[in-house]
C-alpha atoms as a PDB file:
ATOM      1  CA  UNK A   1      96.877 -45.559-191.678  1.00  0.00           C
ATOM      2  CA  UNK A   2      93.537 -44.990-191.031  1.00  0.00           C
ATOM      3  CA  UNK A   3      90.225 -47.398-191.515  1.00  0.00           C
ATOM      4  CA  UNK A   4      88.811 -47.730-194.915  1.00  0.00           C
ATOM      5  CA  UNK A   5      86.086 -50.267-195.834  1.00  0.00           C
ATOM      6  CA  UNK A   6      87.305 -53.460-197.939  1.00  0.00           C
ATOM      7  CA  UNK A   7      85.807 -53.824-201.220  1.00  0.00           C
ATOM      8  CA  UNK A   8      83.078 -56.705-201.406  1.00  0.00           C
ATOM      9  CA  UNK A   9      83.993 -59.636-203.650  1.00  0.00           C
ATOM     10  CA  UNK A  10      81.518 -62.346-205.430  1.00  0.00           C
ATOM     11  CA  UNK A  11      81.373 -65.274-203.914  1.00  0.00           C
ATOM     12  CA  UNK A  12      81.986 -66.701-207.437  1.00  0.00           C
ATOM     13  CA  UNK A  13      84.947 -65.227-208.191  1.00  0.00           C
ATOM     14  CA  UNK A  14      87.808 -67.554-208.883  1.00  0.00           C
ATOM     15  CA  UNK A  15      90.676 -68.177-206.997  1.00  0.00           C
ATOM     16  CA  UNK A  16      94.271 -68.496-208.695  1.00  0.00           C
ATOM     17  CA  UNK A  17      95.197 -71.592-209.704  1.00  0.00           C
ATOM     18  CA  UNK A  18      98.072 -73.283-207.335  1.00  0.00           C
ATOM     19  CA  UNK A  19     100.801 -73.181-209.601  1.00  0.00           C
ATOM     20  CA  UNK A  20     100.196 -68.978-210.166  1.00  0.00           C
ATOM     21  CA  UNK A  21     100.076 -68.444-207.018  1.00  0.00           C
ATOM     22  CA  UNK A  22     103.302 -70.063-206.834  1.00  0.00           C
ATOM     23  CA  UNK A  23     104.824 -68.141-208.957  1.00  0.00           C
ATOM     24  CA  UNK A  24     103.024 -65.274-208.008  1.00  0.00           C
ATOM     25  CA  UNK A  25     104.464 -65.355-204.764  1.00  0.00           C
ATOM     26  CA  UNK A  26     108.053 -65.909-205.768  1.00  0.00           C
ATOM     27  CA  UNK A  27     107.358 -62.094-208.056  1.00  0.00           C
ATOM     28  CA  UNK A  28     106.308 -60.621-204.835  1.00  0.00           C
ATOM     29  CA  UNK A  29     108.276 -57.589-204.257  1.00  0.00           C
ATOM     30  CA  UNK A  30     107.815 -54.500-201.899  1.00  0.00           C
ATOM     31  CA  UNK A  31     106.806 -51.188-202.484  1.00  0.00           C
ATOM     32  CA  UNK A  32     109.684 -48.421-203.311  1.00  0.00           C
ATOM     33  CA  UNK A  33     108.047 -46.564-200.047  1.00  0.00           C
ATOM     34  CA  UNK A  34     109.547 -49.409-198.095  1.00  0.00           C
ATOM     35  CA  UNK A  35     112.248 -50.885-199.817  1.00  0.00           C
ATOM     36  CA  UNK A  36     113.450 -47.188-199.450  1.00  0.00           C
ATOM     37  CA  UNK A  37     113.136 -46.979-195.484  1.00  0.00           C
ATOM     38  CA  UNK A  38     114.794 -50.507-195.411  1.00  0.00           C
ATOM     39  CA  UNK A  39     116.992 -49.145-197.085  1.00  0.00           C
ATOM     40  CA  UNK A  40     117.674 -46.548-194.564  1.00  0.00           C
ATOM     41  CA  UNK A  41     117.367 -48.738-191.111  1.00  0.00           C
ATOM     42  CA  UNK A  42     119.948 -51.120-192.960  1.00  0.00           C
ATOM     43  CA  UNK A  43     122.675 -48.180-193.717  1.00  0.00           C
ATOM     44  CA  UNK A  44     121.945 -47.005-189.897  1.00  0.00           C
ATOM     45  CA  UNK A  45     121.915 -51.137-188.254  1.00  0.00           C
ATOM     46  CA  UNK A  46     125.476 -50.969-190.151  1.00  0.00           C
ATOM     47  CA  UNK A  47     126.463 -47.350-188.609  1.00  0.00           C
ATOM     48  CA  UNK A  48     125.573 -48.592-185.004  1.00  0.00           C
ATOM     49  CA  UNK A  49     127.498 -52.032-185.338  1.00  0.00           C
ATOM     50  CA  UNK A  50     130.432 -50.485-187.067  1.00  0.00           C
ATOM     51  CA  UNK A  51     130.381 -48.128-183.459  1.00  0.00           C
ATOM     52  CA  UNK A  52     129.793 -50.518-181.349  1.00  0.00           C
ATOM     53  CA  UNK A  53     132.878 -52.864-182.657  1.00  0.00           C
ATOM     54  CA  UNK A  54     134.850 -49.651-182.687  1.00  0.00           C
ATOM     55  CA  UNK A  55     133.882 -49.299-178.711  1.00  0.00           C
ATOM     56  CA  UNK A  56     134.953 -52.809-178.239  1.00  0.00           C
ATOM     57  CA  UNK A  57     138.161 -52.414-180.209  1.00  0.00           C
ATOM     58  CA  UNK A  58     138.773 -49.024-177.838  1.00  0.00           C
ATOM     59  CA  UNK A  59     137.842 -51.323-174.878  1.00  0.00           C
ATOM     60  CA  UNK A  60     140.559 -54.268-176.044  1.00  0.00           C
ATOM     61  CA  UNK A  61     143.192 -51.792-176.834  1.00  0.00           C
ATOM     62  CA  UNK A  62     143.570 -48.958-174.615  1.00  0.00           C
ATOM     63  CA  UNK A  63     141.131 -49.625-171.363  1.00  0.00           C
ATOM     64  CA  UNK A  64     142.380 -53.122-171.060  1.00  0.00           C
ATOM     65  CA  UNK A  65     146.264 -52.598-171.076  1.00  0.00           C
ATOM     66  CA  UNK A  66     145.482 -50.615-168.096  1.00  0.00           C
ATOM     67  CA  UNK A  67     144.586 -52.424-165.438  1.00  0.00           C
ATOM     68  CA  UNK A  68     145.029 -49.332-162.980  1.00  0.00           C
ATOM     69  CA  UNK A  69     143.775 -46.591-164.988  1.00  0.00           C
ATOM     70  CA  UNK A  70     143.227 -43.621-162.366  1.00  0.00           C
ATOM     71  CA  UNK A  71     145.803 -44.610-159.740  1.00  0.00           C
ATOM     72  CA  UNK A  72     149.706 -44.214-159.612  1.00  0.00           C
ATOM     73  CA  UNK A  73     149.756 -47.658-158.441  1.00  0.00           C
ATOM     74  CA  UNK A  74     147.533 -50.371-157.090  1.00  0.00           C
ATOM     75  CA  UNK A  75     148.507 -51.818-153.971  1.00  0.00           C
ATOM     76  CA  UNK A  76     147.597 -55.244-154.486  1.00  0.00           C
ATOM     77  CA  UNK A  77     148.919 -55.303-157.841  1.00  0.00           C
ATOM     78  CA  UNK A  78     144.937 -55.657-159.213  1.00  0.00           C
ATOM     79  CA  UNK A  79     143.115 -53.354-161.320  1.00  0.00           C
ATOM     80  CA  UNK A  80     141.623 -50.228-159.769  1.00  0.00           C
ATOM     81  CA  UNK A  81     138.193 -49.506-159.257  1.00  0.00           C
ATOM     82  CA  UNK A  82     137.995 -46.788-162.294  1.00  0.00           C
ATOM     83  CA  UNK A  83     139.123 -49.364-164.552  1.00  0.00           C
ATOM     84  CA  UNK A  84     136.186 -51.558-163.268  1.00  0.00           C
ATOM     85  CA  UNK A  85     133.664 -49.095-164.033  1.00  0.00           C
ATOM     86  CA  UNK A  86     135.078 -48.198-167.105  1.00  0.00           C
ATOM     87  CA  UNK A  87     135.373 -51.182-168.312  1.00  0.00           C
ATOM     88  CA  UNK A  88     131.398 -52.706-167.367  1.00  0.00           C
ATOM     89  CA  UNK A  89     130.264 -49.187-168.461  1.00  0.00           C
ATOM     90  CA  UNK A  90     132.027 -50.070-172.043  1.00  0.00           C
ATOM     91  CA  UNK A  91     130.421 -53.414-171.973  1.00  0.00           C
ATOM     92  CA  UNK A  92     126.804 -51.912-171.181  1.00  0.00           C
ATOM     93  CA  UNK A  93     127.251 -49.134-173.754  1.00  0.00           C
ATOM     94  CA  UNK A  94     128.136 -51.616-176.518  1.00  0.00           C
ATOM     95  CA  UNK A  95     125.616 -53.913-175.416  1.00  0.00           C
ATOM     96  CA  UNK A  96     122.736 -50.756-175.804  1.00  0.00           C
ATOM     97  CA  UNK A  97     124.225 -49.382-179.335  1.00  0.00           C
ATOM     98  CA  UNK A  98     124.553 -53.458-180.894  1.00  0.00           C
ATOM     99  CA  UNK A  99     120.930 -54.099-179.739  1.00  0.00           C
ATOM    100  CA  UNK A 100     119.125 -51.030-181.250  1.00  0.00           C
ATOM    101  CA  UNK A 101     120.686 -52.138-184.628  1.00  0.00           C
ATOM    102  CA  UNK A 102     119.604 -55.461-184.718  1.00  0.00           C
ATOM    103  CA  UNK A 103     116.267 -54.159-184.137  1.00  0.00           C
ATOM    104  CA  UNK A 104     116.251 -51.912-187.067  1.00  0.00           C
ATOM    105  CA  UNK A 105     118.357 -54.356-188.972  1.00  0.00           C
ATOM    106  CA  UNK A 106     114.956 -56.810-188.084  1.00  0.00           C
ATOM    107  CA  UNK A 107     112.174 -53.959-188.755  1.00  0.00           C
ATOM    108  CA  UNK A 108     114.288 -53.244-191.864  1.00  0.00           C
ATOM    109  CA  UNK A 109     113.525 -57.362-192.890  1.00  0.00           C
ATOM    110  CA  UNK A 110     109.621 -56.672-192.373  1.00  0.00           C
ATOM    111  CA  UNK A 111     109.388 -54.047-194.805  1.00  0.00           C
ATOM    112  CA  UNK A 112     111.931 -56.119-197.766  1.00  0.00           C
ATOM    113  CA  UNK A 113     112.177 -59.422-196.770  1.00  0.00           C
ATOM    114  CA  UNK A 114     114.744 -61.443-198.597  1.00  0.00           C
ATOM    115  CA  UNK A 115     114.130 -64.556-200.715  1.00  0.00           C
ATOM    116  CA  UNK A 116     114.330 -68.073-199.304  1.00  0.00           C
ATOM    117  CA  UNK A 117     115.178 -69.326-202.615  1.00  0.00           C
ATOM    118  CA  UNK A 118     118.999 -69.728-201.092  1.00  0.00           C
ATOM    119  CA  UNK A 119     118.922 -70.779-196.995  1.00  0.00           C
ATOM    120  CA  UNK A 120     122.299 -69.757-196.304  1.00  0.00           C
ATOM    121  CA  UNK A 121     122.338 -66.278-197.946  1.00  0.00           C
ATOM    122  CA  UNK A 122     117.980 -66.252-196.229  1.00  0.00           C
ATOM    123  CA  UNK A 123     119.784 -67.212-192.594  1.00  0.00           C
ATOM    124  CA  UNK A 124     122.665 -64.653-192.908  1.00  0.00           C
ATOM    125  CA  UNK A 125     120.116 -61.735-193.987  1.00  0.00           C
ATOM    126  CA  UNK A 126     118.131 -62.692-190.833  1.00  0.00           C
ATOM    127  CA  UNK A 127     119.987 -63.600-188.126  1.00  0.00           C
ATOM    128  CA  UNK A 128     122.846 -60.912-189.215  1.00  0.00           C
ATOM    129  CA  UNK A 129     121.950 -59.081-185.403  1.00  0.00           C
ATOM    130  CA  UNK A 130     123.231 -62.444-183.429  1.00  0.00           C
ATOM    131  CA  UNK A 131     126.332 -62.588-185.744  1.00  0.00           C
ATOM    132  CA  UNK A 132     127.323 -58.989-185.206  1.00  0.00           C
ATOM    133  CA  UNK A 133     126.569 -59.000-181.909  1.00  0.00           C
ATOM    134  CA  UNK A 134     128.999 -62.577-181.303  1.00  0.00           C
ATOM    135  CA  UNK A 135     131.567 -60.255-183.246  1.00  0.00           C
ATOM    136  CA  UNK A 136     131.134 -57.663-180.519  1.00  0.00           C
ATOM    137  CA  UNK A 137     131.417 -59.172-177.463  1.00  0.00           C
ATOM    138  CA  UNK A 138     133.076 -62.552-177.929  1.00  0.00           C
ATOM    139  CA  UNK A 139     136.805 -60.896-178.524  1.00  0.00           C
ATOM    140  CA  UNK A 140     136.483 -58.772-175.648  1.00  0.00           C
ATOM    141  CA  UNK A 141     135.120 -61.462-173.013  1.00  0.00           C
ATOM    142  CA  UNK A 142     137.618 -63.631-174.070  1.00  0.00           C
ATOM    143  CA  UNK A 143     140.371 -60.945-173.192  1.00  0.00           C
ATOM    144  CA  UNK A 144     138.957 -59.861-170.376  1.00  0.00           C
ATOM    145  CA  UNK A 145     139.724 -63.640-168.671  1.00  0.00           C
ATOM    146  CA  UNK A 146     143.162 -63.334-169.843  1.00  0.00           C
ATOM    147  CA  UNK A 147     143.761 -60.204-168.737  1.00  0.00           C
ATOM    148  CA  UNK A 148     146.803 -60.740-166.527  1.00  0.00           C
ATOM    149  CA  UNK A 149     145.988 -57.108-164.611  1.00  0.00           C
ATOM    150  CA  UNK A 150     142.827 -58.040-163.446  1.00  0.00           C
ATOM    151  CA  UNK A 151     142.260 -60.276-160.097  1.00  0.00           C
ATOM    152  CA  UNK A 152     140.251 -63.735-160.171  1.00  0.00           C
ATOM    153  CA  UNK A 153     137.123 -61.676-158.523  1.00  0.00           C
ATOM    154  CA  UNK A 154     137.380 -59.169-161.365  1.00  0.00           C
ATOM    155  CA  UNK A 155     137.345 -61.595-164.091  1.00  0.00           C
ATOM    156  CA  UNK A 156     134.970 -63.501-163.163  1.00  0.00           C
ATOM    157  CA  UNK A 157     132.468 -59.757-162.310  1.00  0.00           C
ATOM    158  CA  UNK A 158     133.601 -58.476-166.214  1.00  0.00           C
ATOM    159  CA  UNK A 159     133.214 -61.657-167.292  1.00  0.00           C
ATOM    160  CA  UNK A 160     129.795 -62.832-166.212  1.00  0.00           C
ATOM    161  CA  UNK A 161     128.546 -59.094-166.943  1.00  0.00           C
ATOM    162  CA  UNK A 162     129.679 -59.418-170.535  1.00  0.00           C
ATOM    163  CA  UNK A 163     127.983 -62.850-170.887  1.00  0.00           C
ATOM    164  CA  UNK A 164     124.429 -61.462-169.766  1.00  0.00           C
ATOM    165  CA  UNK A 165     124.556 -58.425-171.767  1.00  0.00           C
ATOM    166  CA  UNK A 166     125.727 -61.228-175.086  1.00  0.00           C
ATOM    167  CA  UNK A 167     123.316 -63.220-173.916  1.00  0.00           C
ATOM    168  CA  UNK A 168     120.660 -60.941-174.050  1.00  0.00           C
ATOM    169  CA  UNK A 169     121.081 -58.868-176.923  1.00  0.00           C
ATOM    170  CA  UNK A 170     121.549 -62.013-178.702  1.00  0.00           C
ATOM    171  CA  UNK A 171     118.250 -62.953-178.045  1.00  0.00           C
ATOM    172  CA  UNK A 172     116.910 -59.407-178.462  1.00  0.00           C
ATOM    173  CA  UNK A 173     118.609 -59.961-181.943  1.00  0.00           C
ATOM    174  CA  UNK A 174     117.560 -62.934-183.379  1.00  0.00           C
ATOM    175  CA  UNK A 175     114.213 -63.024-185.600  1.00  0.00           C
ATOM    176  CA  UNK A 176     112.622 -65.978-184.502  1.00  0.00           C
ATOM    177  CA  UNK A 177     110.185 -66.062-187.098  1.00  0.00           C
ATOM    178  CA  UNK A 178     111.918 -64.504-190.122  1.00  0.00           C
ATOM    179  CA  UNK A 179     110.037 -63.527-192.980  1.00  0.00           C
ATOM    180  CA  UNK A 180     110.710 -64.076-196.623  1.00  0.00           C
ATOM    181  CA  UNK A 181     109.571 -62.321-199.138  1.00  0.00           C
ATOM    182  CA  UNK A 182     107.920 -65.563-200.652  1.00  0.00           C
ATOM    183  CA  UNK A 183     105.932 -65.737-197.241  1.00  0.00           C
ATOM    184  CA  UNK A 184     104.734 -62.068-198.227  1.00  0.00           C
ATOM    185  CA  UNK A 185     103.643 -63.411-201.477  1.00  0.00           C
ATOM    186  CA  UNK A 186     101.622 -66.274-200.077  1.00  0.00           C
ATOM    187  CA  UNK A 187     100.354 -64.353-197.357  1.00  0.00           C
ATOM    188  CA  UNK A 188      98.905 -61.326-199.708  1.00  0.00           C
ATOM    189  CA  UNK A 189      97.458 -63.901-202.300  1.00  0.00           C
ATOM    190  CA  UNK A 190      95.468 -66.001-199.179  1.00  0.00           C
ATOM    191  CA  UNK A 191      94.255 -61.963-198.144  1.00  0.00           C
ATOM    192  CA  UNK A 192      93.271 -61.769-201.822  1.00  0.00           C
ATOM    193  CA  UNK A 193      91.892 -65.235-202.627  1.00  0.00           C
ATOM    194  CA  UNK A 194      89.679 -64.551-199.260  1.00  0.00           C
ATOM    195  CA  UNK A 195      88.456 -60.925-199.323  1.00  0.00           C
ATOM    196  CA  UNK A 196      89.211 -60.442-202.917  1.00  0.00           C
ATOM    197  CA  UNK A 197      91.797 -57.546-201.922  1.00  0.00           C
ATOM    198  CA  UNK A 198      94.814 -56.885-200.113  1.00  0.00           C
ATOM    199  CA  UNK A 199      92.877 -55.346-197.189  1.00  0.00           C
ATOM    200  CA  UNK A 200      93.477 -56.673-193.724  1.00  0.00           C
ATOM    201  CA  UNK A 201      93.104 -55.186-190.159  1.00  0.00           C
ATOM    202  CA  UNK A 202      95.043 -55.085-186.609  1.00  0.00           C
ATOM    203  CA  UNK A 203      95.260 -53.686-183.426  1.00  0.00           C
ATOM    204  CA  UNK A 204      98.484 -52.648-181.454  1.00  0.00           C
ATOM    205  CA  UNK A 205      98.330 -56.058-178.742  1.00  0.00           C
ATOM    206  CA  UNK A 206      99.320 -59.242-180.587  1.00  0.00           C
ATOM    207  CA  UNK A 207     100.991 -60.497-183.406  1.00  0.00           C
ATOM    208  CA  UNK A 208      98.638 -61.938-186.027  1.00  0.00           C
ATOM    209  CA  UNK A 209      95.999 -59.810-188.530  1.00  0.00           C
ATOM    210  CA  UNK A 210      92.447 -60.125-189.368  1.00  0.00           C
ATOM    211  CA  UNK A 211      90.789 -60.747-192.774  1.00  0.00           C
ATOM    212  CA  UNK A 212      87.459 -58.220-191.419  1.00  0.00           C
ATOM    213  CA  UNK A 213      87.349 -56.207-188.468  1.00  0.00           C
ATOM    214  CA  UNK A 214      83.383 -57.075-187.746  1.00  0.00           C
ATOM    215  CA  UNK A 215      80.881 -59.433-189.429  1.00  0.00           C
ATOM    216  CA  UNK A 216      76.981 -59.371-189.362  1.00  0.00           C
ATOM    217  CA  UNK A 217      77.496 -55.666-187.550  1.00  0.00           C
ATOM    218  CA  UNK A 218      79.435 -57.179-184.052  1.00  0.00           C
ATOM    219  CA  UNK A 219      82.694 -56.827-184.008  1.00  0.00           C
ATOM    220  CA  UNK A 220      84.710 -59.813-184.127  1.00  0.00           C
ATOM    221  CA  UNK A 221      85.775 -61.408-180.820  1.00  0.00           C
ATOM    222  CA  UNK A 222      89.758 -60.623-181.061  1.00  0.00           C
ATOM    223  CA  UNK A 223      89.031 -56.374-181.272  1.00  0.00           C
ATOM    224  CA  UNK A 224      85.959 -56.786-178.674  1.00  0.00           C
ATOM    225  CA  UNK A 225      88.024 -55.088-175.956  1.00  0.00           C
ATOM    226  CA  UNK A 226      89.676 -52.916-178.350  1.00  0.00           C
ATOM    227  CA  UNK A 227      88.578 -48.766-179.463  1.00  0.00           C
ATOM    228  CA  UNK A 228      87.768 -48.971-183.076  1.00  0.00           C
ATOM    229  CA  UNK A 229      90.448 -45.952-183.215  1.00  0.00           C
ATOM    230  CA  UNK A 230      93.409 -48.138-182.778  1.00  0.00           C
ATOM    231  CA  UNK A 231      91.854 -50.570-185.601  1.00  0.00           C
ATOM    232  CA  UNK A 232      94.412 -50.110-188.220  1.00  0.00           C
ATOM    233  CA  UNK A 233      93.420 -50.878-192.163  1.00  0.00           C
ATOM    234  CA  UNK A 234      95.957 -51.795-194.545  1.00  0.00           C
ATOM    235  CA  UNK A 235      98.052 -54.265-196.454  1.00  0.00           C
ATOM    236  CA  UNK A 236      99.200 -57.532-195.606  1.00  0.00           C
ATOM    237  CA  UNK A 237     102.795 -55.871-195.887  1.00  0.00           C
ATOM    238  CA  UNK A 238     101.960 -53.220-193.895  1.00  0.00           C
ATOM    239  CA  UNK A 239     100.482 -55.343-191.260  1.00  0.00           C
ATOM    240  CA  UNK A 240     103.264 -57.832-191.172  1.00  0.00           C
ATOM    241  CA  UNK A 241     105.699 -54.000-190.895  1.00  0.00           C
ATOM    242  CA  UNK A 242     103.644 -53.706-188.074  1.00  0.00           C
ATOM    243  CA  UNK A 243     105.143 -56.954-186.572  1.00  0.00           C
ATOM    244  CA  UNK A 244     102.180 -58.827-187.541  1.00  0.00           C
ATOM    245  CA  UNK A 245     103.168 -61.698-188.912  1.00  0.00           C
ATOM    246  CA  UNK A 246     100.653 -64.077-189.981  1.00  0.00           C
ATOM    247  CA  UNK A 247      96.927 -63.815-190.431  1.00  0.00           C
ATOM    248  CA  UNK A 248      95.033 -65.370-187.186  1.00  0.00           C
ATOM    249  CA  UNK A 249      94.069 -68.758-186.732  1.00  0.00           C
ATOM    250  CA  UNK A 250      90.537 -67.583-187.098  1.00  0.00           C
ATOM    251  CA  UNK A 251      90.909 -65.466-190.177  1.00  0.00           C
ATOM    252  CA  UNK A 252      88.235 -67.013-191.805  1.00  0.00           C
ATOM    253  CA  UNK A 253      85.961 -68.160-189.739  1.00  0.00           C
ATOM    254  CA  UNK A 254      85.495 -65.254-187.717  1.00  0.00           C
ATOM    255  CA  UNK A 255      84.778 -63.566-190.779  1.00  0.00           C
ATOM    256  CA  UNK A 256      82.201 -65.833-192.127  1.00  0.00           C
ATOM    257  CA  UNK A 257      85.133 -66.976-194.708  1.00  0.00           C
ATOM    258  CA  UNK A 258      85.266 -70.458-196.361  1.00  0.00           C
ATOM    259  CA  UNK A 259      89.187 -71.236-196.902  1.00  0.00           C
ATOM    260  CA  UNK A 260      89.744 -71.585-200.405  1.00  0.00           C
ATOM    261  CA  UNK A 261      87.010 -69.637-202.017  1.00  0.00           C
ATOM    262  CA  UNK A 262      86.479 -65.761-202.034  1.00  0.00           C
ATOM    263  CA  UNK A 263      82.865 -65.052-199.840  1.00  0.00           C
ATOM    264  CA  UNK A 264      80.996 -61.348-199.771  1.00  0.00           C
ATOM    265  CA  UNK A 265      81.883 -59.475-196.336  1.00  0.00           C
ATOM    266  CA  UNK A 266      79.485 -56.811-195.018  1.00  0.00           C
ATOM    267  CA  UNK A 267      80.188 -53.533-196.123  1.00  0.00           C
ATOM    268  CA  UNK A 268      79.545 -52.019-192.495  1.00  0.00           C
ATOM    269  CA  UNK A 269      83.335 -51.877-191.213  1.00  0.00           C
ATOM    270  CA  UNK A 270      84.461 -49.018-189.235  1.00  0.00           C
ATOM    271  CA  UNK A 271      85.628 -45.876-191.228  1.00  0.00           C
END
């Protein structure tokens, strides 16, 4: 979206009263724009799981039972080498196809964030990646040390290589710092009791957003390295899309803002 200038607010207006901006924060809701391509990333997160458990179930039932897929025989009694590969290949490729739908399952929760209101339902919503991800890996490793076709050395290879790729696309799923759509609310009233809009500003590097993008015509310290190009102009909603998820520690001040009250801010921001 490109750079627009915020509109200036009197320094008198009034803010909203606490208990309205309570409840106006419990109405907040998305835009059918993106509640629509949440929509979407959620149907596709789903697709890639639902493949990715149907890899694993492949892996458990028919790569498994044969520990020397490839050879007549294997001497030792152990499996052979092609089952090896297949079977760390299989773990990889599930591994890859989980991950990338817990990340749009995640950038689907930044565009429709679900409600709080209820902590287990808000957890499950969130954290769904990790539990999909335990339901994709955690049969398999477990079969994989009771395979009786496989030697102690290949257990323990399978098994530790399934453990690191669990291990680290359940980190790569979890949402550390979930948002709920109450958060959204709270977060666009602060932009509006502030600026008087819903009008805030980012740049690609970090994770927080800026009530101006320049006061008293300098630019303000966190974009001084930055082109204006890449100074993005938008929403709170769209910023927090953007994996921005909280306005900086310096929103006001760097702005010239007093927390709490709505204060006039230049009118010479990049367009």
């Amino acid at each position: 979206m490109a750079t627009k200038k915020p509109s200036s607010s009197s320094a008198s207006k009034p803010t909203k009263p606490a208990t309205a901006k309570a409840e106006s924060a419990k109405n907040w809701q998305p835009t059918a724009e993106a509640k629509g391509k949440a929509t979407q990333l959620r149907i596709i997160a789903f697709i890639l799981w639902l493949v990715a458990i149907g890899l694993e179930a492949f892996t458990i039932f028919w790569v498994l039972p044969r520990p020397a897929l490839g050879d007549a025989a294997t001497p030792d009694g152990s499996a052979s080498t092609i089952f090896m590969v297949v079977l760390i290949g299989a773990i990889v490729v599930i591994g890859v196809i989980a991950l990338i739908g817990s990340l749009m399952w995640k950038k689907a929760g930044r565009l429709d964030p679900p409600s709080e209101a209820n902590k287990v339902t808000f957890f499950l919503k969130t954290q769904l990646g990790v539990i999909m991800t335990l339901i994709a890996f955690v049969p398999l490793i477990i079969l994989i040390f009771l395979n009786k076709g496989m030697s102690k050395n290949q257990k323990t290879l399978a098994g530790i290589v399934g453990i690191v790729v669990l291990l680290l696309v359940g980190v790569g799923s979890a949402d550390l710092a979930p948002v709920s759509s109450e958060d959204m609310g709270n977060q666009t009233d602060s932009a509006i009791s502030a600026i008087g809009s819903d009008s805030v500003y980012w740049v690609p590097g970090g994770n927080v957003y800026h009530y101006c993008s320049d006061y008293n015509g300098k630019i303000i310290p966190a974009f001084s390295r930055s082109d204006v190009t890449t100074i993005t102009n938008g929403t709170v909603a769209e910023a927090v899309a953007a994996n921005k998820k909280r306005p900086s520690m310096y929103a006001y001040s760097e702005c010239g803002l007093t927390e709490g009250s709505v204060a006039e801010l230049p009118t010479d921001q990049p367009s």
